[in-house]
N, C-alpha and C. Protein backbone atom coordinates (compact mmCIF):
# COMPACT_ATOMS: atom_id res chain seq x y z
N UNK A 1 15.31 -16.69 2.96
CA UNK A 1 15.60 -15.45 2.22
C UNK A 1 14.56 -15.25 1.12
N UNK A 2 14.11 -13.89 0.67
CA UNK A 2 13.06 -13.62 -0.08
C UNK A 2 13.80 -13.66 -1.53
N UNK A 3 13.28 -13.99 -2.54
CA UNK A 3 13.35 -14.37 -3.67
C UNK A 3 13.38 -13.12 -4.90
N UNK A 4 14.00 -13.16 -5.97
CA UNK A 4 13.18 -12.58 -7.08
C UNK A 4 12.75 -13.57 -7.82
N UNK A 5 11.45 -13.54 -8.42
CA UNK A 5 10.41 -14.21 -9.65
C UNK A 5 11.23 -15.01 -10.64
N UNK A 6 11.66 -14.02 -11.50
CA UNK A 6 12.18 -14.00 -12.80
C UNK A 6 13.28 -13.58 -12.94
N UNK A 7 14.80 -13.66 -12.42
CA UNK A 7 15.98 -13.13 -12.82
C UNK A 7 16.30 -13.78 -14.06
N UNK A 8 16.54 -12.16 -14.62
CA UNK A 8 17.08 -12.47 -15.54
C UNK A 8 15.73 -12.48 -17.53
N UNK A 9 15.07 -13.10 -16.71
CA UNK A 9 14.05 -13.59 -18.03
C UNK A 9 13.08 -11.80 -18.20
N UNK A 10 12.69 -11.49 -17.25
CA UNK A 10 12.14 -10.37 -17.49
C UNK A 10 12.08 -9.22 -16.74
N UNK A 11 11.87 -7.99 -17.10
CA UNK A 11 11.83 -6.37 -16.73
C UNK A 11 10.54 -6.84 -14.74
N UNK A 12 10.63 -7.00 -13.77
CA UNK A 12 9.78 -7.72 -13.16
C UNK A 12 9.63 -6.29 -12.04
N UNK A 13 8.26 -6.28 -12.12
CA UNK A 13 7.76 -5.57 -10.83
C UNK A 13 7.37 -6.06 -10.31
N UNK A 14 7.66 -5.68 -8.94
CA UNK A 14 6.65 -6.26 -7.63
C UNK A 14 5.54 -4.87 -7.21
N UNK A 15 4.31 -5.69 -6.99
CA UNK A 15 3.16 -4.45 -6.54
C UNK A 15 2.65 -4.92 -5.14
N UNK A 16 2.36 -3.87 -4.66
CA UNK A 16 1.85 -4.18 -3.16
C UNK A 16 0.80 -2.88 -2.66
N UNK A 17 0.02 -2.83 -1.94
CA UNK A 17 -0.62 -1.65 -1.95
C UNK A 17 -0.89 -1.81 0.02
N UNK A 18 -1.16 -0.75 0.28
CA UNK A 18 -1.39 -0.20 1.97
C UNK A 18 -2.93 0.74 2.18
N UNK A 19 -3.13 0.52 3.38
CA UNK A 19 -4.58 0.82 3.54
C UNK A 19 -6.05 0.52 3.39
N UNK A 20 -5.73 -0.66 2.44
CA UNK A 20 -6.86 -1.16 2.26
C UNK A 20 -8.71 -1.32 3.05
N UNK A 21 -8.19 -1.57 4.29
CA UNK A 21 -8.73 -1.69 5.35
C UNK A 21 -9.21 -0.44 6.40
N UNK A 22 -8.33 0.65 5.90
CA UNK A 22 -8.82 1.86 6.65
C UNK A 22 -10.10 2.23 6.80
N UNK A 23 -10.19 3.06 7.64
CA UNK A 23 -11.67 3.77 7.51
C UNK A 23 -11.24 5.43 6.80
N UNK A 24 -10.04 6.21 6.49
CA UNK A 24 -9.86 7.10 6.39
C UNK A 24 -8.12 7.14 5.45
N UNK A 25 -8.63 8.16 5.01
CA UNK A 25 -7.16 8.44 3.76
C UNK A 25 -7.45 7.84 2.64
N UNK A 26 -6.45 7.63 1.93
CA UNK A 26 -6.09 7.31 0.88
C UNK A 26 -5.93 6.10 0.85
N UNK A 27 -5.79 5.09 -0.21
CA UNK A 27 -5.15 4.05 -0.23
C UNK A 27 -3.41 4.04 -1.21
N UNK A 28 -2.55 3.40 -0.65
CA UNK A 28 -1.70 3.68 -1.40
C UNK A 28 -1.04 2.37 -2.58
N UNK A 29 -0.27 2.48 -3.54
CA UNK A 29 0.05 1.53 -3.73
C UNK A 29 1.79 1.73 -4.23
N UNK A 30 2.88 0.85 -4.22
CA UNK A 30 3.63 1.03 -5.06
C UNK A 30 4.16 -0.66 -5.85
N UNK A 31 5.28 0.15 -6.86
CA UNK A 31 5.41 -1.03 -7.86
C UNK A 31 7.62 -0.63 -7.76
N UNK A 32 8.04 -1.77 -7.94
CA UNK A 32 9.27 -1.78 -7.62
C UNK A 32 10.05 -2.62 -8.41
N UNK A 33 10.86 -2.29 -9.19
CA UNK A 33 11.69 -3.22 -10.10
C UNK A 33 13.02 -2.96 -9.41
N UNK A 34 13.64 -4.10 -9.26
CA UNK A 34 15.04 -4.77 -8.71
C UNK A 34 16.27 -4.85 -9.89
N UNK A 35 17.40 -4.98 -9.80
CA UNK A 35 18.87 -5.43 -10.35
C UNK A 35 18.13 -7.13 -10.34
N UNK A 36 18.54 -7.82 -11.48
CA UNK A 36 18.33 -9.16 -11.26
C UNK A 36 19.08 -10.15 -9.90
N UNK A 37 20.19 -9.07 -9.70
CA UNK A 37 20.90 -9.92 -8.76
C UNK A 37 20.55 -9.41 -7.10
N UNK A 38 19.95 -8.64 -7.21
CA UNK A 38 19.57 -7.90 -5.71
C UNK A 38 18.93 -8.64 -4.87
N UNK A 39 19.98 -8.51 -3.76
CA UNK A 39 19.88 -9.08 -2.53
C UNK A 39 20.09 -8.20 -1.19
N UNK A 40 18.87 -8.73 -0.43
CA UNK A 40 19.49 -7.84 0.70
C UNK A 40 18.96 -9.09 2.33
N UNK A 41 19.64 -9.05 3.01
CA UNK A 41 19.28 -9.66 4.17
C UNK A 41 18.55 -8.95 4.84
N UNK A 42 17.17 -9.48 5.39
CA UNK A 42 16.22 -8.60 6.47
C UNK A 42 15.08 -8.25 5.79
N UNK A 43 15.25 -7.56 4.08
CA UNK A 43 14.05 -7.01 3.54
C UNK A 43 12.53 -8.09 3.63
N UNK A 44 11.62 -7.48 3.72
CA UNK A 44 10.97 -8.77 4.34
C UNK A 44 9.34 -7.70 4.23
N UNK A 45 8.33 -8.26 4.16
CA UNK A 45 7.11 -7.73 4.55
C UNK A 45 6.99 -6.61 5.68
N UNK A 46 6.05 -5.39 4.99
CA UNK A 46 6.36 -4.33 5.75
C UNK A 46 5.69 -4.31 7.31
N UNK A 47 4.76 -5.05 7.25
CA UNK A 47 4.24 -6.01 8.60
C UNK A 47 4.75 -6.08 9.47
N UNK A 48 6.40 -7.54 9.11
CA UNK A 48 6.65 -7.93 9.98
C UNK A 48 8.42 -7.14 10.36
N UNK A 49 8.03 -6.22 10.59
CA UNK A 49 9.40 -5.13 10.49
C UNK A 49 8.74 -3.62 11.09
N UNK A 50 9.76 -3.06 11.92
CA UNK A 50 9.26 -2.08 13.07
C UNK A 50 9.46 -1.01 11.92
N UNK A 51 8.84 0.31 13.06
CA UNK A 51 8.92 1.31 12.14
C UNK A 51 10.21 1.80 11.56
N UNK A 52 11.33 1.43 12.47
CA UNK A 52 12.55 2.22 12.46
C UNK A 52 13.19 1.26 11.05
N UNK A 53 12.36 -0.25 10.69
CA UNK A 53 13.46 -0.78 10.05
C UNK A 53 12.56 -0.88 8.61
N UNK A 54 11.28 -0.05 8.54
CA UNK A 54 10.73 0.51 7.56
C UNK A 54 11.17 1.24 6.58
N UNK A 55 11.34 2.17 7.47
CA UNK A 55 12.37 3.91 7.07
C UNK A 55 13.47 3.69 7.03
N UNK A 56 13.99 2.55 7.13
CA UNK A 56 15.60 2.19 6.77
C UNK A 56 15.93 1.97 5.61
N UNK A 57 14.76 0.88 5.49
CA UNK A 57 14.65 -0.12 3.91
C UNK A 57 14.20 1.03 2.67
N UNK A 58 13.14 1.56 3.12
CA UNK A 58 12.75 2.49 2.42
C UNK A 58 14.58 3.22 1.60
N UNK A 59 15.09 3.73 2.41
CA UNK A 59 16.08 4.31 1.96
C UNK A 59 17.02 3.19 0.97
N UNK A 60 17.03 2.40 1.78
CA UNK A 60 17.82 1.02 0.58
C UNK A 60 16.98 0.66 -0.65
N UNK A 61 15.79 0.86 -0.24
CA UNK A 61 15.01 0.16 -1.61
C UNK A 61 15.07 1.67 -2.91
N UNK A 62 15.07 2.82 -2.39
CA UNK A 62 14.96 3.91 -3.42
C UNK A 62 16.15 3.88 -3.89
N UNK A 63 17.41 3.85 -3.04
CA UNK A 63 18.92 3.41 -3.78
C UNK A 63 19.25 2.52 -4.40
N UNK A 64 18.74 1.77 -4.08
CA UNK A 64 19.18 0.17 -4.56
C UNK A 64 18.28 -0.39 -6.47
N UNK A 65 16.96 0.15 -6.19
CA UNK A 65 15.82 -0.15 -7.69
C UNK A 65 16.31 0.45 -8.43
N UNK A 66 16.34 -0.26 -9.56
CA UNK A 66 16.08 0.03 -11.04
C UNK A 66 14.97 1.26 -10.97
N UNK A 67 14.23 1.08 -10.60
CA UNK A 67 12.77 2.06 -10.40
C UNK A 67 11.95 1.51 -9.30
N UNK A 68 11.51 2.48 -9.33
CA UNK A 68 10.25 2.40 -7.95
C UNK A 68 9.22 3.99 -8.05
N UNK A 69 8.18 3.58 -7.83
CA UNK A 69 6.79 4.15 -7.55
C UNK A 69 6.00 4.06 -6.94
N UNK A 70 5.04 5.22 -6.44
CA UNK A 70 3.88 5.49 -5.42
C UNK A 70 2.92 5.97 -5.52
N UNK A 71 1.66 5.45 -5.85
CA UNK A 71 0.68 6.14 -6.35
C UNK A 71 -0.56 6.15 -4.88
N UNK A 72 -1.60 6.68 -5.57
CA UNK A 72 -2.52 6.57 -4.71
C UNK A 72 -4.20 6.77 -4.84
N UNK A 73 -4.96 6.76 -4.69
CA UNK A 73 -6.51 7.24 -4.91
C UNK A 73 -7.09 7.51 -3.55
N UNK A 74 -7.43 8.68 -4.17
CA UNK A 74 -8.55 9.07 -3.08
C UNK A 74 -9.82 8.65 -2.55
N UNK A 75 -10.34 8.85 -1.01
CA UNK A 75 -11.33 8.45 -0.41
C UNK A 75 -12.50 8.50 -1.79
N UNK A 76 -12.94 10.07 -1.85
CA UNK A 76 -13.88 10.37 -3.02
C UNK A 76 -13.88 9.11 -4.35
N UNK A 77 -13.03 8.93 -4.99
CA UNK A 77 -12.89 7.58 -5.90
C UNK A 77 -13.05 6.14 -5.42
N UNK A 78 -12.79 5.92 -3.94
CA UNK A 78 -12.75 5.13 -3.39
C UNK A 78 -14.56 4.69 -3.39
N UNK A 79 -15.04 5.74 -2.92
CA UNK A 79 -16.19 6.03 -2.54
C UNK A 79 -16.78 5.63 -4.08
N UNK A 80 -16.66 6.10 -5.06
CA UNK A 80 -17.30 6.04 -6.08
C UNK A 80 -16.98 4.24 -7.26
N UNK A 81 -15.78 3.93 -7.19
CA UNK A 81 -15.16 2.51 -7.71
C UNK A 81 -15.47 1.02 -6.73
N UNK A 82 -15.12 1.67 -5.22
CA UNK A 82 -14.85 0.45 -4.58
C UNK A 82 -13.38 0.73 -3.72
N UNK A 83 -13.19 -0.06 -2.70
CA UNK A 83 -11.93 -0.48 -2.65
C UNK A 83 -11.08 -1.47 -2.86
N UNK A 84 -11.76 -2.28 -3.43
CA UNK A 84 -11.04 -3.43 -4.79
C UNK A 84 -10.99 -3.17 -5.69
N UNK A 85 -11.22 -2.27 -6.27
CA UNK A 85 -10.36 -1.45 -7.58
C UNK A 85 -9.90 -0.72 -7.31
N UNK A 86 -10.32 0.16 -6.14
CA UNK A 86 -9.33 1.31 -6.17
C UNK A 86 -7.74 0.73 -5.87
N UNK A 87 -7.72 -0.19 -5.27
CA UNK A 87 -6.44 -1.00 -5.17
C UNK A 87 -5.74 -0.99 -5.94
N UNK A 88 -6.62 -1.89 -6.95
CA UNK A 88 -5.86 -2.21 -8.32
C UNK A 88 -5.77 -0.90 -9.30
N UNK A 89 -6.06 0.07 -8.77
CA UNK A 89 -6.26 1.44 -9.93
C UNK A 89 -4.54 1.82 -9.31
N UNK A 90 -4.88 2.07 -8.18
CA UNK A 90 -3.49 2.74 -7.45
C UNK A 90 -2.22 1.84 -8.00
N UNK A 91 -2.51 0.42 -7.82
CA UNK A 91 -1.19 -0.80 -8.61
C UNK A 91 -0.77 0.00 -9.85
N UNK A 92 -2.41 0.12 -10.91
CA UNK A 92 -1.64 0.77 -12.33
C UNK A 92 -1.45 1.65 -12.36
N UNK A 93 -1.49 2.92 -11.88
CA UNK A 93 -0.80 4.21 -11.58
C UNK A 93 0.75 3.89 -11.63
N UNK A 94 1.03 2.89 -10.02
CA UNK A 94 2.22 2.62 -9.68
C UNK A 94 2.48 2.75 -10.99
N UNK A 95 2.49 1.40 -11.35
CA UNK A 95 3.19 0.88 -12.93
C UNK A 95 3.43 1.91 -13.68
N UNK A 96 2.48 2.56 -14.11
CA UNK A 96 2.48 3.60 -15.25
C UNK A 96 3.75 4.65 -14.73
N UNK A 97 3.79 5.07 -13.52
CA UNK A 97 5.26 5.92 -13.35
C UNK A 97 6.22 5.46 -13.39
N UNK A 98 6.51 4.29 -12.97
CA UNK A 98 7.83 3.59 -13.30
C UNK A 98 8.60 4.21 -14.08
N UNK A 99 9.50 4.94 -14.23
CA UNK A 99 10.66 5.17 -15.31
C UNK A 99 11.47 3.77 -16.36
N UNK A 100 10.90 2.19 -16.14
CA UNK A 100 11.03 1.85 -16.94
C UNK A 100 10.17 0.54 -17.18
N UNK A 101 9.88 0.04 -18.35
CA UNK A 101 8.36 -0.34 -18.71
C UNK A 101 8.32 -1.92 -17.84
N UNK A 102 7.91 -1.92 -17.05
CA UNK A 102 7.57 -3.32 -16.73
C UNK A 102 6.99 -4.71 -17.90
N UNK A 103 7.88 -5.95 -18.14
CA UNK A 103 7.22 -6.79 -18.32
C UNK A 103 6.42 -7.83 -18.53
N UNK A 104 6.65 -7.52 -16.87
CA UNK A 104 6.45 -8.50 -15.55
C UNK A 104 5.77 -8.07 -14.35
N UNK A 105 4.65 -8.60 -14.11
CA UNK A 105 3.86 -8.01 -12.76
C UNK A 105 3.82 -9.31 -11.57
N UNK A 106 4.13 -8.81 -10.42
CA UNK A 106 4.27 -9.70 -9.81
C UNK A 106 3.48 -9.38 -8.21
N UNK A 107 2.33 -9.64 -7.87
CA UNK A 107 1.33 -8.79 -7.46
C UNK A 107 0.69 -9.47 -5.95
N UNK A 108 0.76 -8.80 -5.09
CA UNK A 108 0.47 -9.45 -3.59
C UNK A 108 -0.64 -9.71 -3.68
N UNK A 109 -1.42 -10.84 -3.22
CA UNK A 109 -2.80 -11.18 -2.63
C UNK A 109 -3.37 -12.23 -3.91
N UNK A 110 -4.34 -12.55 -3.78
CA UNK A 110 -4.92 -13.61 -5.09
C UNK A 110 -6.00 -13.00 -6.03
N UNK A 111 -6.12 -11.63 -6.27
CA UNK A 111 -6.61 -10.85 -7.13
C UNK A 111 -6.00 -9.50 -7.97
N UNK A 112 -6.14 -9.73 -9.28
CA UNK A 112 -5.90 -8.44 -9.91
C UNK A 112 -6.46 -8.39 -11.13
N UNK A 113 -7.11 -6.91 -11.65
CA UNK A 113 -7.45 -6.41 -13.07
C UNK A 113 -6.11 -6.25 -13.80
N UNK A 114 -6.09 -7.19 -14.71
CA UNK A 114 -4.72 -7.27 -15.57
C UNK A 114 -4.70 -5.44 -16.52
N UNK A 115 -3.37 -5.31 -16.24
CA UNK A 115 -3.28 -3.44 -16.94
C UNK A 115 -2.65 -3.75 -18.02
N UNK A 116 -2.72 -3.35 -19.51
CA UNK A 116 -2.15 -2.81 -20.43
C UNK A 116 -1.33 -3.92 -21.28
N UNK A 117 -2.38 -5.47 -20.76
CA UNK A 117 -2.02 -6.77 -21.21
C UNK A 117 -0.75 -7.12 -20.99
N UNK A 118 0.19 -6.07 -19.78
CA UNK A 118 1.13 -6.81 -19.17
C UNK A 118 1.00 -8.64 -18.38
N UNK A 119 1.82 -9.27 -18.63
CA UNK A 119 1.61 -10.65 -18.10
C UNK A 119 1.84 -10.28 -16.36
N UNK A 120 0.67 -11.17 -15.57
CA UNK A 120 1.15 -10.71 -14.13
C UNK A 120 0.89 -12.40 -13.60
N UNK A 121 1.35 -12.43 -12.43
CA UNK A 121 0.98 -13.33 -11.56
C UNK A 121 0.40 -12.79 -10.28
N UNK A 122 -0.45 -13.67 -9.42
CA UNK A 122 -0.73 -13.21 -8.12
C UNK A 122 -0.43 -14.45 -7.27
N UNK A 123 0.38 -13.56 -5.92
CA UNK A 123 1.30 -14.03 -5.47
C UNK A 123 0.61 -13.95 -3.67
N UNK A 124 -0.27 -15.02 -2.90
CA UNK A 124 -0.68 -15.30 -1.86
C UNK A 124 0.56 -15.08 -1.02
N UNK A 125 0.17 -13.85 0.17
CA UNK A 125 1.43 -13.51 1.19
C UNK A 125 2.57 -13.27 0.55
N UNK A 126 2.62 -12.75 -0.77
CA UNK A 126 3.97 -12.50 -1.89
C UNK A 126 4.52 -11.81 -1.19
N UNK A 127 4.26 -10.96 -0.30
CA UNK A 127 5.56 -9.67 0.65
C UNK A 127 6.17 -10.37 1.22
N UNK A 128 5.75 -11.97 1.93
CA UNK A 128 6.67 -12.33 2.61
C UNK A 128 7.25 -13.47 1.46
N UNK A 129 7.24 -13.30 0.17
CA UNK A 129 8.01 -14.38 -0.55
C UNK A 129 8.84 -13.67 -1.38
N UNK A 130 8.73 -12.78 -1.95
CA UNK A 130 9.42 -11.88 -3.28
C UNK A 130 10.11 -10.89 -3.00
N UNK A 131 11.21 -10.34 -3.28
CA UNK A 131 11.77 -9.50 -2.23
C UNK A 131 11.06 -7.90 -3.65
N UNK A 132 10.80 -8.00 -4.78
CA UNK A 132 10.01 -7.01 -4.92
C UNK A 132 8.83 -6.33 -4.22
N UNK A 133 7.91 -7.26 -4.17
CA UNK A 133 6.88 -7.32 -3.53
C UNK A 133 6.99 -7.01 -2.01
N UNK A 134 7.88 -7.41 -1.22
CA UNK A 134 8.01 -6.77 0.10
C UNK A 134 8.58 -5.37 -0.19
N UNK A 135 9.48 -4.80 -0.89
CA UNK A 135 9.93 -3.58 -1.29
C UNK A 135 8.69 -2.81 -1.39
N UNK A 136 7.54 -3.00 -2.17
CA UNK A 136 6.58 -2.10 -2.83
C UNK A 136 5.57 -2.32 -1.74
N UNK A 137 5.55 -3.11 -0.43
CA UNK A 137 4.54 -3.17 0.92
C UNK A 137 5.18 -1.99 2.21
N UNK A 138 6.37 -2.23 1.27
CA UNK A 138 7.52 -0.88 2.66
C UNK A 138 7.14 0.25 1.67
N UNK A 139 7.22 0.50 0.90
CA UNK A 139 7.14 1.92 0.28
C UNK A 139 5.86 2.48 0.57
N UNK A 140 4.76 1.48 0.33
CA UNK A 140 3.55 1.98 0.12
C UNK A 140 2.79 2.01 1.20
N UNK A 141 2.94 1.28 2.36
CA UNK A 141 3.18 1.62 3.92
C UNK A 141 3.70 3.14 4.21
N UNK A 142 5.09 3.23 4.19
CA UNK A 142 5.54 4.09 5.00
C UNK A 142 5.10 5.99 4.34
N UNK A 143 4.73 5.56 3.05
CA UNK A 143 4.44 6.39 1.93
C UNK A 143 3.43 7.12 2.45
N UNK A 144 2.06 6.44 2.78
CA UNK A 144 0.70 6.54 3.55
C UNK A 144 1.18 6.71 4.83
N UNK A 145 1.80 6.15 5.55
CA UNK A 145 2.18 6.19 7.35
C UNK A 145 2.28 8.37 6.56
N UNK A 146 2.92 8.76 5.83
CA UNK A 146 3.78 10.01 6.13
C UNK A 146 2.64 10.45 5.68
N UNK A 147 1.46 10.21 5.01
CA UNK A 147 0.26 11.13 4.33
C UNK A 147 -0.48 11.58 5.47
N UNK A 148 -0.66 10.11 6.16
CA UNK A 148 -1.76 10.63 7.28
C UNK A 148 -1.08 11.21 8.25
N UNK A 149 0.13 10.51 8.51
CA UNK A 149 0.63 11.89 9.79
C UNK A 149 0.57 13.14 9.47
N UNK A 150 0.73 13.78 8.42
CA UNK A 150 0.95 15.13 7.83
C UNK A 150 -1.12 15.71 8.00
N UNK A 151 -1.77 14.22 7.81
CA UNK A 151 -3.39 15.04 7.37
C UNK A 151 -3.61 15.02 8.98
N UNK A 152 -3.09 14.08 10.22
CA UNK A 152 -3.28 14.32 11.24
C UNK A 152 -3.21 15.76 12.01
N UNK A 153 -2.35 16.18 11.64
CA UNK A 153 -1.92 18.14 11.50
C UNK A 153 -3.57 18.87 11.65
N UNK A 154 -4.08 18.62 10.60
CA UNK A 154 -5.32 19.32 10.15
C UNK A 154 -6.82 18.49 10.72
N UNK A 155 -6.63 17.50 11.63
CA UNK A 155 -7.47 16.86 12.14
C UNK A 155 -7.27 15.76 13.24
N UNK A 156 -6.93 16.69 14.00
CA UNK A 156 -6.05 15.87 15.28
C UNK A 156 -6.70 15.21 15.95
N UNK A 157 -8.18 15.61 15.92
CA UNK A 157 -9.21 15.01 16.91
C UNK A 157 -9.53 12.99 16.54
N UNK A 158 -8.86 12.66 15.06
CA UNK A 158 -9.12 11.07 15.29
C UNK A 158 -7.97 10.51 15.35
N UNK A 159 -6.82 11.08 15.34
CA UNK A 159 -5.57 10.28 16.24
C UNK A 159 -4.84 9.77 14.90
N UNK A 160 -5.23 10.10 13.91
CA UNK A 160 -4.48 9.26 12.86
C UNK A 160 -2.90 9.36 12.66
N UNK A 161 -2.32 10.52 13.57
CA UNK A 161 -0.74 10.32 13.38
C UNK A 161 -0.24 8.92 14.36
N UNK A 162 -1.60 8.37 14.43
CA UNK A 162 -0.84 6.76 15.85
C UNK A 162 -1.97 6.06 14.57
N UNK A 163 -3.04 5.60 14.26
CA UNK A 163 -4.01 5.18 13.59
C UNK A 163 -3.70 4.58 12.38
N UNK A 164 -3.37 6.15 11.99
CA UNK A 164 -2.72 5.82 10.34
C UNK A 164 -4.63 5.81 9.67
N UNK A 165 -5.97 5.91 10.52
CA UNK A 165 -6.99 5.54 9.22
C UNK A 165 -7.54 4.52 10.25
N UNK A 166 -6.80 3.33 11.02
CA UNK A 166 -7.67 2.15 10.61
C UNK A 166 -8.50 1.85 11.88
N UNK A 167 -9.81 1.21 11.91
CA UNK A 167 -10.66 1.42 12.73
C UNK A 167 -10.16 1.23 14.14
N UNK A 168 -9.15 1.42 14.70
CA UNK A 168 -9.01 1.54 16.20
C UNK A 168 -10.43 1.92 16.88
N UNK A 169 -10.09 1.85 18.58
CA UNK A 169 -11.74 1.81 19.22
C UNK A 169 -11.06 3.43 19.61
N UNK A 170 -10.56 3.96 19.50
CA UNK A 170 -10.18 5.42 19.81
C UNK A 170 -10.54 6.34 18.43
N UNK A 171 -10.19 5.74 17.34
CA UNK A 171 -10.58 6.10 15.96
C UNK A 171 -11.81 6.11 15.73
N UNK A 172 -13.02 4.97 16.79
CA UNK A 172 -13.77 5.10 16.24
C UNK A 172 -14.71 5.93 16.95
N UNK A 173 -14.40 6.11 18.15
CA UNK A 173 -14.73 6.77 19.14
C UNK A 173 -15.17 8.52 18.81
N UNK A 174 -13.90 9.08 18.12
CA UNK A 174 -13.67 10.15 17.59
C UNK A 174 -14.29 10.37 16.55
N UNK A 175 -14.89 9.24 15.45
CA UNK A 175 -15.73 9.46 15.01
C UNK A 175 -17.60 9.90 15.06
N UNK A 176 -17.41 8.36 16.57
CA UNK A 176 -18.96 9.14 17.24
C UNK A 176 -19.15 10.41 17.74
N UNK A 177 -18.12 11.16 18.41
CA UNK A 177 -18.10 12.14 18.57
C UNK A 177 -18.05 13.20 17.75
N UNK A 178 -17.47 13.21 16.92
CA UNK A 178 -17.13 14.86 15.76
C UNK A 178 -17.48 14.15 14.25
N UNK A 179 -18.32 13.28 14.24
CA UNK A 179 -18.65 12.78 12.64
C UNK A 179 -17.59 12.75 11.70
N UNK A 180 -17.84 12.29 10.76
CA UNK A 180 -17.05 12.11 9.50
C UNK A 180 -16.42 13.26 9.11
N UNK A 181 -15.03 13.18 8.65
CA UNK A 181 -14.17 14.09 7.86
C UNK A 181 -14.22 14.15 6.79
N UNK A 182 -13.91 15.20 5.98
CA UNK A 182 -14.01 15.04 4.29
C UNK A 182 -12.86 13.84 3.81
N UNK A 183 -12.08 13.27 5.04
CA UNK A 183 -11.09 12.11 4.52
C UNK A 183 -11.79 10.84 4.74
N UNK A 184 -12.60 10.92 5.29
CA UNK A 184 -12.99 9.21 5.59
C UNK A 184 -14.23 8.67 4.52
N UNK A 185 -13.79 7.44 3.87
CA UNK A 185 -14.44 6.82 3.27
C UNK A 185 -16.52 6.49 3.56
N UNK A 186 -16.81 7.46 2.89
CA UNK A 186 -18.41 7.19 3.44
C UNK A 186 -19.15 6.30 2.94
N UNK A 187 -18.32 4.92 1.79
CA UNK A 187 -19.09 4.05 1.78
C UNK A 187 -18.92 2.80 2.52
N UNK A 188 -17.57 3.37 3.68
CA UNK A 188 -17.33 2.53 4.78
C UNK A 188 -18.41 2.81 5.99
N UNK A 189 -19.53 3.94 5.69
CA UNK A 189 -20.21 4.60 7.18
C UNK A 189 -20.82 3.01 7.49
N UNK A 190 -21.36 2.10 6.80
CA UNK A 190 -22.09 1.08 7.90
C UNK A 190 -20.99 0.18 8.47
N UNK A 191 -20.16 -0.28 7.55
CA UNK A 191 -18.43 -0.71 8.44
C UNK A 191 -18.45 0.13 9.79
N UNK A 192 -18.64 1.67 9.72
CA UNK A 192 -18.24 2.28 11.10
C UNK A 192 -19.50 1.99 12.17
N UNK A 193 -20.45 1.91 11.25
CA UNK A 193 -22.00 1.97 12.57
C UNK A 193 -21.57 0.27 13.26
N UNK A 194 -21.16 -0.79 12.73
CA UNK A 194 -21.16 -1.60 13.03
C UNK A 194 -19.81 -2.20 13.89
N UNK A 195 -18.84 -1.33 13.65
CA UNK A 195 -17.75 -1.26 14.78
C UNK A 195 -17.81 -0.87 15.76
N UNK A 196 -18.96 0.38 15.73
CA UNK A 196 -19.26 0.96 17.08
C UNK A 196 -20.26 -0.07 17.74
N UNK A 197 -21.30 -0.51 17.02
CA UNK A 197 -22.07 -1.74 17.83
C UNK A 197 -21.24 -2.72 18.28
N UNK A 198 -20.47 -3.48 17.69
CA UNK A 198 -20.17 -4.26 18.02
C UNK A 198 -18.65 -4.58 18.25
N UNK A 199 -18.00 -3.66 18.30
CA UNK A 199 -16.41 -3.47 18.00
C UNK A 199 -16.37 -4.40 19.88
């Protein structure tokens, strides 16, 4: 069963962010504070859980938090910061909407730019250990899953309502063919020249 951090001792968010890896969209992130006593059986990394039991949790996790948030940055910023900050930009967004002040960060993967001298930890595979942290990998998943299906509408030709963004050989395909969109990351273009060589 997935854990909370700190019951009890502190205000504790879990952060998690989605997309990282795309070639296209946004990246998303959210941040999720729990009841100290919250428990749920199943909640678990947004990974290892189908779509249907995504959009389930999703609904339990917005009922169930103290707070919860979804931020995001765009390709263009992406393009201009990085996408290792833009990560961590989208995390402090999260944070910053929160409706209540985090004083506790509790943060997936083994890197982060500490925000606003909140105390954080980083937490290796934390979605599958913290049940915050898996909360804020389902939000910020399914959050992005609904961005790009909606931008798929307006650019049907790279498949991103199945894709979601990430370099599939059909995704990338669609790229050799009809070039870059004003959504896709262009300081990923040699990432793409080199998927197509060698994908």
């Amino acid at each position: 069963m997935l854990l909370s951090a700190f019951q009890n001792r502190y205000i504790e968010a879990g952060c998690d962010e989605a997309g990282r890896g795309c070639l296209a969209g946004p990246v998303f992130a959210a941040a999720v504070v729990f009841p100290p006593d919250f428990k749920h059986i199943g909640l678990n990394d947004s990974k290892k859980l189908s779509k249907v039991q995504r959009y389930a949790f999703r609904e339990v996790i917005q009922r169930e938090a103290v707070a919860f948030a979804v931020a995001q940055v765009d390709p263009e910023e992406i393009d201009e910061i990085n996408i290792l900050n833009a990560s961590f930009l989208a995390m402090h967004k999260a944070v910053d909407l929160l409706k209540v002040s985090a004083e506790f960060l509790i943060i997936d993967g083994n890197r982060f730019k500490p925000y606003k001298a909140i105390p954080h930890e980083c937490v290796v595979q934390g979605d599958g250990k913290y049940l915050s942290i898996a909360a804020a990998s389902i939000l910020a998943k399914t959050y992005r899953d609904d961005y790009m299906t909606e931008l798929a509408m307006q650019y049907p030709q790279y498949g991103w309502d199945q894709n979601k963004g990430y370099a599939t050989l059909a995704h990338r395909q669609a790229v050799a063919e009809h070039g870059l969109s004003p959504y896709h990351r262009k300081s990923f273009r040699t990432k793409i020249v080199q998927l197509e060589m060698f994908g």
